[in-house]
N, C-alpha and C. Protein backbone atom coordinates (compact mmCIF):
# COMPACT_ATOMS: atom_id res chain seq x y z
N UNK A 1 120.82 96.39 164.30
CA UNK A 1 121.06 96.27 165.73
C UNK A 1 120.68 97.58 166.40
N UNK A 2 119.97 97.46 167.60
CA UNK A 2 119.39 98.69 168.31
C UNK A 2 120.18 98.72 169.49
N UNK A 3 120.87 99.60 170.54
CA UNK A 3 120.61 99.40 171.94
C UNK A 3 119.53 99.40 172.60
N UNK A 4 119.66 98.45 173.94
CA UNK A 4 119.01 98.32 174.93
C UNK A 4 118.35 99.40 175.30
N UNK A 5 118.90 100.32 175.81
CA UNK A 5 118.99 101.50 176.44
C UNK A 5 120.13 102.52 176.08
N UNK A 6 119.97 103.52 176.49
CA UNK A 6 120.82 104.49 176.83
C UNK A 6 121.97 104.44 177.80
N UNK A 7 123.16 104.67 177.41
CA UNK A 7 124.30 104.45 178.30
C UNK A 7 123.87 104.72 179.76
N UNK A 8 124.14 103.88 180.64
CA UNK A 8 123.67 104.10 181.85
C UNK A 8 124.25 105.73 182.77
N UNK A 9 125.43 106.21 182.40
CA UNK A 9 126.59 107.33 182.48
C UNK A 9 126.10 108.43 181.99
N UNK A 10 124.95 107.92 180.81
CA UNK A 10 123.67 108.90 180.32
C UNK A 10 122.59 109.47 181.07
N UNK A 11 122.01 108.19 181.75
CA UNK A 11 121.20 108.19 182.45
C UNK A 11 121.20 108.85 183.63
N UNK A 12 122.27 108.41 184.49
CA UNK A 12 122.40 109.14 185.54
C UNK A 12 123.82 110.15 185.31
N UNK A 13 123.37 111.44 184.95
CA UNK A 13 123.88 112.36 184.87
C UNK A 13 125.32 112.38 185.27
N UNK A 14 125.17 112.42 186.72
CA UNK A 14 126.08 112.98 187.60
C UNK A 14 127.51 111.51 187.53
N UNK A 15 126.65 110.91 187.57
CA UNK A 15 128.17 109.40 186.89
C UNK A 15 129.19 109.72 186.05
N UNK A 16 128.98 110.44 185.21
CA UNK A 16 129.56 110.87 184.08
C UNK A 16 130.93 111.53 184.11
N UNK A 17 130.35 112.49 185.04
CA UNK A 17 131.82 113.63 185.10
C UNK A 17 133.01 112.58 186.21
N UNK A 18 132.40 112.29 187.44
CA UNK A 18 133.55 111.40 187.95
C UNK A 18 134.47 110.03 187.08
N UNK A 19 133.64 109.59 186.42
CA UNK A 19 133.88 108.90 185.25
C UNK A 19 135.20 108.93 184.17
N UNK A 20 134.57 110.21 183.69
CA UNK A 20 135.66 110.93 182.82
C UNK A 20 136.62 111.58 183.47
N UNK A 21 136.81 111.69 184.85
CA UNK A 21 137.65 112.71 185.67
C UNK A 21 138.57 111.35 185.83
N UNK A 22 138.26 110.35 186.11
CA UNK A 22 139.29 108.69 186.29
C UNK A 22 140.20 108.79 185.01
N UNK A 23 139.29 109.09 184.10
CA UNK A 23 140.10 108.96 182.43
C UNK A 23 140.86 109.34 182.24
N UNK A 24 140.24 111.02 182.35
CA UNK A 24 141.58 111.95 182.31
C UNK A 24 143.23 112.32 183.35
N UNK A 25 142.57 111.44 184.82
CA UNK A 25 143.75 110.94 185.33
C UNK A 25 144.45 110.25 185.23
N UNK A 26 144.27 108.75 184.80
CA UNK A 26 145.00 107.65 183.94
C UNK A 26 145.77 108.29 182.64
N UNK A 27 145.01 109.34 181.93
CA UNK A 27 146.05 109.54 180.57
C UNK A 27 146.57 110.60 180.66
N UNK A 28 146.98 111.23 181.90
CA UNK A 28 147.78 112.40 182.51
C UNK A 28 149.04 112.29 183.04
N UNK A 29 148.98 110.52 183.01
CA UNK A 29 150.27 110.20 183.92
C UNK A 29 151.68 109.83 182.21
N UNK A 30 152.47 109.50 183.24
CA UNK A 30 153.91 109.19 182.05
C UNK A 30 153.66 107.79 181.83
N UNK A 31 152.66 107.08 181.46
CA UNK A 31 152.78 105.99 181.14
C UNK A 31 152.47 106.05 179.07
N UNK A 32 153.14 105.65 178.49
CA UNK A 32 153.14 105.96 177.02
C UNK A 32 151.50 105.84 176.92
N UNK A 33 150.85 106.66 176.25
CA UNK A 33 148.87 106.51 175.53
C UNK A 33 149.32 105.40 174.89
N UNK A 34 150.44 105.32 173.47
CA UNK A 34 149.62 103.87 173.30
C UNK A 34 149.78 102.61 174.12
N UNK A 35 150.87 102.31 174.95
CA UNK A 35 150.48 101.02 175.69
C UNK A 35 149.17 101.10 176.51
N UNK A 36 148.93 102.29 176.94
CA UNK A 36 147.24 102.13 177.75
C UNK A 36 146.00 102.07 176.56
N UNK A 37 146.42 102.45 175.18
CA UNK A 37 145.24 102.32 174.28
C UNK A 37 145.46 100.84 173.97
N UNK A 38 146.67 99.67 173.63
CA UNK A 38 146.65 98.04 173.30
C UNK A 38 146.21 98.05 174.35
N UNK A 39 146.61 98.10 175.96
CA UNK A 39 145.51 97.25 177.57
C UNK A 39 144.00 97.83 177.09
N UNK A 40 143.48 99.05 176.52
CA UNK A 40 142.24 98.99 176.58
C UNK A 40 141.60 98.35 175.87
N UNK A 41 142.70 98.11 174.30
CA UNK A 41 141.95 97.38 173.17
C UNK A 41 142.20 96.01 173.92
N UNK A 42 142.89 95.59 174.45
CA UNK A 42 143.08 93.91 174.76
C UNK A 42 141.46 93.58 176.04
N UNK A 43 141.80 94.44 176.78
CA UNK A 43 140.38 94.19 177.68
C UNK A 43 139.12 94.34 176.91
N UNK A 44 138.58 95.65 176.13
CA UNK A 44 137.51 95.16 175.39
C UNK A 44 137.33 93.91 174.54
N UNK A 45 138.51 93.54 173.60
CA UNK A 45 138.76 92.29 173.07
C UNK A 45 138.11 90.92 174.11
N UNK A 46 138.69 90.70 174.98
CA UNK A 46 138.25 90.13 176.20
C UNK A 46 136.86 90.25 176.08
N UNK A 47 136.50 91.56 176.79
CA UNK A 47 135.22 91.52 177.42
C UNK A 47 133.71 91.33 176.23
N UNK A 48 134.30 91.31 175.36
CA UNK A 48 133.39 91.20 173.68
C UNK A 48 132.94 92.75 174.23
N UNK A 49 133.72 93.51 174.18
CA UNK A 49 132.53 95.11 174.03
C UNK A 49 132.77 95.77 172.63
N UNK A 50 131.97 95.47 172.15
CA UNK A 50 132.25 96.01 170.30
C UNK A 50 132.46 97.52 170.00
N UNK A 51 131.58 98.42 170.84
CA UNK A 51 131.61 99.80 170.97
C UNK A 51 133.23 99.95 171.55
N UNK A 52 133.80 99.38 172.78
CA UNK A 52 134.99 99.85 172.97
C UNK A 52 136.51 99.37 172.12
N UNK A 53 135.97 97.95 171.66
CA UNK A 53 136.48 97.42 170.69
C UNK A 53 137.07 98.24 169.20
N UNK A 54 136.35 98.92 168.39
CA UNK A 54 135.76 99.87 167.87
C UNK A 54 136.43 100.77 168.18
N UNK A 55 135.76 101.77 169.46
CA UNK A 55 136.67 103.09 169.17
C UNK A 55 138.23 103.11 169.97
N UNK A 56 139.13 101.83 170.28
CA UNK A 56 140.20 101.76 170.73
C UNK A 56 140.94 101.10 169.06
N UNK A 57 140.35 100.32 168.37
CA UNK A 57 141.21 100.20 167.04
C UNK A 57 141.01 101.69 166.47
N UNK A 58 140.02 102.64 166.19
CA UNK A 58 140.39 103.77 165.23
C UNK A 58 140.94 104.89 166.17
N UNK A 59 141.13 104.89 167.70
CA UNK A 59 142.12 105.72 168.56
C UNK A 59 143.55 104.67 167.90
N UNK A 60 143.70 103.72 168.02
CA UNK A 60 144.98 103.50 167.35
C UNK A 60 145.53 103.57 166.18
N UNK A 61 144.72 103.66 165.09
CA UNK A 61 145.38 104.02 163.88
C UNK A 61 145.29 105.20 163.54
N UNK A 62 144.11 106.18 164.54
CA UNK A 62 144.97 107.50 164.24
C UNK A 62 145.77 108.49 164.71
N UNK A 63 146.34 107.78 166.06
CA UNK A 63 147.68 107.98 166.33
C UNK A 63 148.73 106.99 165.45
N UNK A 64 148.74 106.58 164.25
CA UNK A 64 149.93 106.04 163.33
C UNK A 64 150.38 104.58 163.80
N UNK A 65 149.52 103.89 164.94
CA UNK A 65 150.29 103.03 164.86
C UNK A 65 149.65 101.50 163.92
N UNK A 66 150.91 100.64 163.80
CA UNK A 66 150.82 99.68 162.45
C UNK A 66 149.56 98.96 163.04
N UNK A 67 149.35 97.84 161.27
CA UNK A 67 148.22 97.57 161.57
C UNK A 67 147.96 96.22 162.05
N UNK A 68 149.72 95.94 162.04
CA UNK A 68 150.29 94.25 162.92
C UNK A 68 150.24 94.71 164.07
N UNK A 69 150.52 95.97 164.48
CA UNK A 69 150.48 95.86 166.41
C UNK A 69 149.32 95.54 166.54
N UNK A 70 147.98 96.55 166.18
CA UNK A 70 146.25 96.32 166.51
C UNK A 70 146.13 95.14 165.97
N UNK A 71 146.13 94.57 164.93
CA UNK A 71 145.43 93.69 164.90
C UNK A 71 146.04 92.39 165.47
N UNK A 72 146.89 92.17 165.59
CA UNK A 72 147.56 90.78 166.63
C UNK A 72 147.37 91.20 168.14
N UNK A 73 147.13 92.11 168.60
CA UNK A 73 147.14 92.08 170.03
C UNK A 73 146.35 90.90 170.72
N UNK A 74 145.33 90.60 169.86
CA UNK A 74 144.62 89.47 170.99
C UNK A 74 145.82 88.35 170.30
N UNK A 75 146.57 88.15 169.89
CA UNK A 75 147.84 87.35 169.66
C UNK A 75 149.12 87.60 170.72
N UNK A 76 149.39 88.47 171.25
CA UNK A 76 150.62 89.37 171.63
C UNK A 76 151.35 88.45 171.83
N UNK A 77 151.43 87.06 172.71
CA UNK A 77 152.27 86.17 172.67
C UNK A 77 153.15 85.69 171.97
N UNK A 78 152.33 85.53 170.65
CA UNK A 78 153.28 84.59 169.62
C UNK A 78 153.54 85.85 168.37
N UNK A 79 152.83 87.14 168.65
CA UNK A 79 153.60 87.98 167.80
C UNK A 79 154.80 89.04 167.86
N UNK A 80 155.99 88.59 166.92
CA UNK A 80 156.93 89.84 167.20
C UNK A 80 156.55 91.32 167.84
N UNK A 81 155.76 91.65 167.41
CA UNK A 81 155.32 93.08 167.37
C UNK A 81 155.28 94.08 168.47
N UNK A 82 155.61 93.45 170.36
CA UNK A 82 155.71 93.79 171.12
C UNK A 82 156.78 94.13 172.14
N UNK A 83 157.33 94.84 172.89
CA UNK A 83 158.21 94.85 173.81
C UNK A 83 157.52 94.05 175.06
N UNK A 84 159.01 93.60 175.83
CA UNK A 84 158.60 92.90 177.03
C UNK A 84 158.06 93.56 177.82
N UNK A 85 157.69 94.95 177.93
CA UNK A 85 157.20 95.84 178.80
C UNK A 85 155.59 95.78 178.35
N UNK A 86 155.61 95.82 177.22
CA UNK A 86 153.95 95.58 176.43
C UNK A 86 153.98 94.81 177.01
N UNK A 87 154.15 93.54 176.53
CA UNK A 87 154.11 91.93 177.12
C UNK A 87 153.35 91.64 178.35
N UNK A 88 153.96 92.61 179.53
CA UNK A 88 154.34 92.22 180.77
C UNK A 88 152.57 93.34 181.18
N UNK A 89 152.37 94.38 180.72
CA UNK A 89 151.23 95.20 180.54
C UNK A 89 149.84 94.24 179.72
N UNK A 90 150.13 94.03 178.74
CA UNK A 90 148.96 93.24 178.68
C UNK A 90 149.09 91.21 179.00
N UNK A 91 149.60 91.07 180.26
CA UNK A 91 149.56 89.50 180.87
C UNK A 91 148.71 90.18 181.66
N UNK A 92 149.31 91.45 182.25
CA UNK A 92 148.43 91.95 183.69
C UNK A 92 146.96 91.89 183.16
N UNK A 93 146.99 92.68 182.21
CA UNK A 93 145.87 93.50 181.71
C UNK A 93 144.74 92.43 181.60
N UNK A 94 145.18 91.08 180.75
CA UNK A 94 144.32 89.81 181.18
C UNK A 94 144.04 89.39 182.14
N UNK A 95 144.84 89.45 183.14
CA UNK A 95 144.75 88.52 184.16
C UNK A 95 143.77 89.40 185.06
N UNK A 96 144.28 90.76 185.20
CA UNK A 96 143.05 91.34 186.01
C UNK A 96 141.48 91.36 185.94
N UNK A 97 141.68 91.75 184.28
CA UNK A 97 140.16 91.52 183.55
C UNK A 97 139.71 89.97 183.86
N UNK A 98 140.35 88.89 184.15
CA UNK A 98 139.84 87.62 183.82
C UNK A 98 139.81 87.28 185.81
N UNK A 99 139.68 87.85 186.84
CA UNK A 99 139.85 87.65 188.07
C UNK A 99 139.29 85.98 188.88
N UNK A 100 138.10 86.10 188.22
CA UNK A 100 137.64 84.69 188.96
C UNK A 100 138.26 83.57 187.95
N UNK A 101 138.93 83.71 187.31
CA UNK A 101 139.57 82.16 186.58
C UNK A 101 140.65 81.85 187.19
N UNK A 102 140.79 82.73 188.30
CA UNK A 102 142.37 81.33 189.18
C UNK A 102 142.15 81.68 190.64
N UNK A 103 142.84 80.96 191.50
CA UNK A 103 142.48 81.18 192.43
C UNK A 103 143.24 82.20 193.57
N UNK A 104 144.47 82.01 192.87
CA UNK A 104 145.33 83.72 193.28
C UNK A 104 144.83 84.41 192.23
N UNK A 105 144.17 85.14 192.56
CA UNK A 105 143.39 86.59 190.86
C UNK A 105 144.79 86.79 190.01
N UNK A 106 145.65 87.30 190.87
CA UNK A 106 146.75 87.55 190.12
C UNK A 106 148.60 86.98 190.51
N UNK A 107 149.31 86.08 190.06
CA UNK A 107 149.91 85.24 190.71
C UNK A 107 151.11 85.80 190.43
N UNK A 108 151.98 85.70 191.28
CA UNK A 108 153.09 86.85 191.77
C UNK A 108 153.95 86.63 190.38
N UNK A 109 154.27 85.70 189.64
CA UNK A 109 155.21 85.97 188.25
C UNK A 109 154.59 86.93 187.25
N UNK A 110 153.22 86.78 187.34
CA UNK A 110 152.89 87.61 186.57
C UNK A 110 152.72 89.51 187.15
N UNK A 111 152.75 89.37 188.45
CA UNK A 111 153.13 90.62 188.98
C UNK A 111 154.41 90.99 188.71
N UNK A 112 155.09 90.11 189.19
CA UNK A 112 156.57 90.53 189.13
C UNK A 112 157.33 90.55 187.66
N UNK A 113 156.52 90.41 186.93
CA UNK A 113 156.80 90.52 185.36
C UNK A 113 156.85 91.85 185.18
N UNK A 114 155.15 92.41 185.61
CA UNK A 114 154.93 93.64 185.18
C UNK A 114 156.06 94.74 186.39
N UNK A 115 156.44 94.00 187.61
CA UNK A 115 157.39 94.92 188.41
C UNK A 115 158.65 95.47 187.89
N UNK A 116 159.39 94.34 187.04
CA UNK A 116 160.38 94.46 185.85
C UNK A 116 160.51 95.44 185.44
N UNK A 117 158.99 95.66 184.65
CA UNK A 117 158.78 97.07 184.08
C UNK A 117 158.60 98.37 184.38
N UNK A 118 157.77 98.35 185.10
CA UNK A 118 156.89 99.71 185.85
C UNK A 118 157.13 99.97 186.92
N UNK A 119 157.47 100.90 187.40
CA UNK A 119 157.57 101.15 189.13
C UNK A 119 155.86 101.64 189.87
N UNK A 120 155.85 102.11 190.44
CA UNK A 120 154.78 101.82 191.06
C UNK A 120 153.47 102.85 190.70
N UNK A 121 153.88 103.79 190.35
CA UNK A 121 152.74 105.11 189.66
C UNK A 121 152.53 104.84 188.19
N UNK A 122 153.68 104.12 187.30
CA UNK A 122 153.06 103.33 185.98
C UNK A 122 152.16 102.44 186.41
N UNK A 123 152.72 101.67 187.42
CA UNK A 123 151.31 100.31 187.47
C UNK A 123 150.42 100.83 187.72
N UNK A 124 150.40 102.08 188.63
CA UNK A 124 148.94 102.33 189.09
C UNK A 124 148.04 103.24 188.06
N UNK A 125 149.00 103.42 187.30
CA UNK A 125 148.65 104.22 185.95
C UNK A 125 147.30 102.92 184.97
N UNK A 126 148.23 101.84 185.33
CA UNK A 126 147.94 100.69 184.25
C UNK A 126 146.78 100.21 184.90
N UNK A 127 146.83 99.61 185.91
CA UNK A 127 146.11 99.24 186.99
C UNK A 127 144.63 100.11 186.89
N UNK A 128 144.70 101.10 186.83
CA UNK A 128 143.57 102.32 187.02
C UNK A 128 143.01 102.31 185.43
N UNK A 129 143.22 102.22 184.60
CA UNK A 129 143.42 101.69 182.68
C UNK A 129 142.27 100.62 182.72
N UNK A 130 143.02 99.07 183.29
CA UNK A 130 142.50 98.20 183.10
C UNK A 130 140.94 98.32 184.25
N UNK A 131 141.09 99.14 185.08
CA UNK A 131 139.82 99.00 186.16
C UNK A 131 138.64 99.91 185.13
N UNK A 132 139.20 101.14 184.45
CA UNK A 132 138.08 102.09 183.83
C UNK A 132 137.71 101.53 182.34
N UNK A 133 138.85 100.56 181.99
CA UNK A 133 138.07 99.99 180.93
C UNK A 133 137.31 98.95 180.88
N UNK A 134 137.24 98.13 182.06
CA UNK A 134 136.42 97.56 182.69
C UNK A 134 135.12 97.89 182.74
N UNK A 135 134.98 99.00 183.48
CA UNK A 135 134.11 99.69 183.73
C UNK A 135 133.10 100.38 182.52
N UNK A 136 133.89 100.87 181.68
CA UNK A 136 132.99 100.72 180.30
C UNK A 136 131.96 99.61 179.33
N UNK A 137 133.26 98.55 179.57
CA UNK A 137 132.85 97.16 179.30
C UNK A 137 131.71 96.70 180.04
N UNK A 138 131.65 97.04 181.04
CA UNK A 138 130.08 96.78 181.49
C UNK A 138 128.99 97.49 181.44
N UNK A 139 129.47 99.00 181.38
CA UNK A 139 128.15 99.23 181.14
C UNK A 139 127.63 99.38 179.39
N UNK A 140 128.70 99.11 178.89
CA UNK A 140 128.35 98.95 177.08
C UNK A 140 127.74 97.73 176.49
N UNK A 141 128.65 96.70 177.26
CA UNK A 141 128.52 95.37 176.52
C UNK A 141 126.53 95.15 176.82
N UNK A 142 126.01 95.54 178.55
CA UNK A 142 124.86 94.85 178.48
C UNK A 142 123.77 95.30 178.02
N UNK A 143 123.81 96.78 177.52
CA UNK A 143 123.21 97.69 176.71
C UNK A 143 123.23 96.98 175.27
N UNK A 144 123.77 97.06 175.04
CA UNK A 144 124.47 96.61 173.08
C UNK A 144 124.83 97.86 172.77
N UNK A 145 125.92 98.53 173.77
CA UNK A 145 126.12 99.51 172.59
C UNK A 145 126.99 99.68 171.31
N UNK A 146 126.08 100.15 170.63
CA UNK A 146 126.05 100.11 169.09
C UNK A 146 127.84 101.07 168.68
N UNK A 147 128.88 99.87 168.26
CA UNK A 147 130.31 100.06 167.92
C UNK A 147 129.73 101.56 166.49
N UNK A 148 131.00 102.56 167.21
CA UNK A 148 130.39 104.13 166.20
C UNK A 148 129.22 104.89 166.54
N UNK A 149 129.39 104.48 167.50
CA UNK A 149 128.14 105.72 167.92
C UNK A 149 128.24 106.05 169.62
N UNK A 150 127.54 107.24 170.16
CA UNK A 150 127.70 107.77 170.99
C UNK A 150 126.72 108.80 171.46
């Protein structure tokens, strides 16, 4: 397997640093790294991006965590392995990533699930998570970029 191209964030230089400046604001805040590393692994999961797919399972096992949390996450429903606060983080985390499949994008139980949890600078913590991993997801997945490499 080859990529397409060169990461587009490659390409145009100057993309890059604002880019990574989003990143490093999202994982600056008090929201725990690993619930924002399962929303990133659950959205690449989603979005089939194998590269982000990839380096969000080996960011999770080498911060220690088990290998029932990563690997059931695209399960989280029917597996023990989560708190309702996870839970309530990755419903959002789908539902945002998945926007044109309903016709409220995001429908107030499932807001008010994640309200339960988070007050308003976690969500926007989470919120800002699920938008930049997004954002990877597209520009990886239409490239092919190649999962382990960089």
């Amino acid at each position: 397997m080859q990529a397409r191209m060169k990461n587009p964030a490659m390409i145009i230089p100057a993309a890059m640093q604002p880019i990574q400046g989003l990143m490093q604001a999202v994982q600056s805040q008090s929201v725990p790294e690993e619930l924002l590393d399962l929303v990133h692994l659950r959205v690449s999961q989603i979005n089939g991006c194998s590269f982000c797919v990839d380096s969000g399972l080996k960011k999770l096992r080498k911060t220690g965590v088990s290998d029932e949390r990563i690997g059931l996450v695209s399960a989280w429903r029917e597996a023990p392995y989560y708190t309702d606060a996870e839970r309530a983080a990755l419903q959002l985390a789908e539902t945002v990533t998945r926007l044109a499949d309903r016709a409220d994008a995001v429908p107030d139980e499932i807001w008010d699930a994640a309200t339960d949890h988070f007050d308003e600078q976690e969500l926007a913590t989470i919120l800002l998570m699920i938008a930049v991993t997004n954002l990877f997801n597209r520009l990886n997945a239409p490239i092919r970029q190649i999962a382990g490499t960089w």
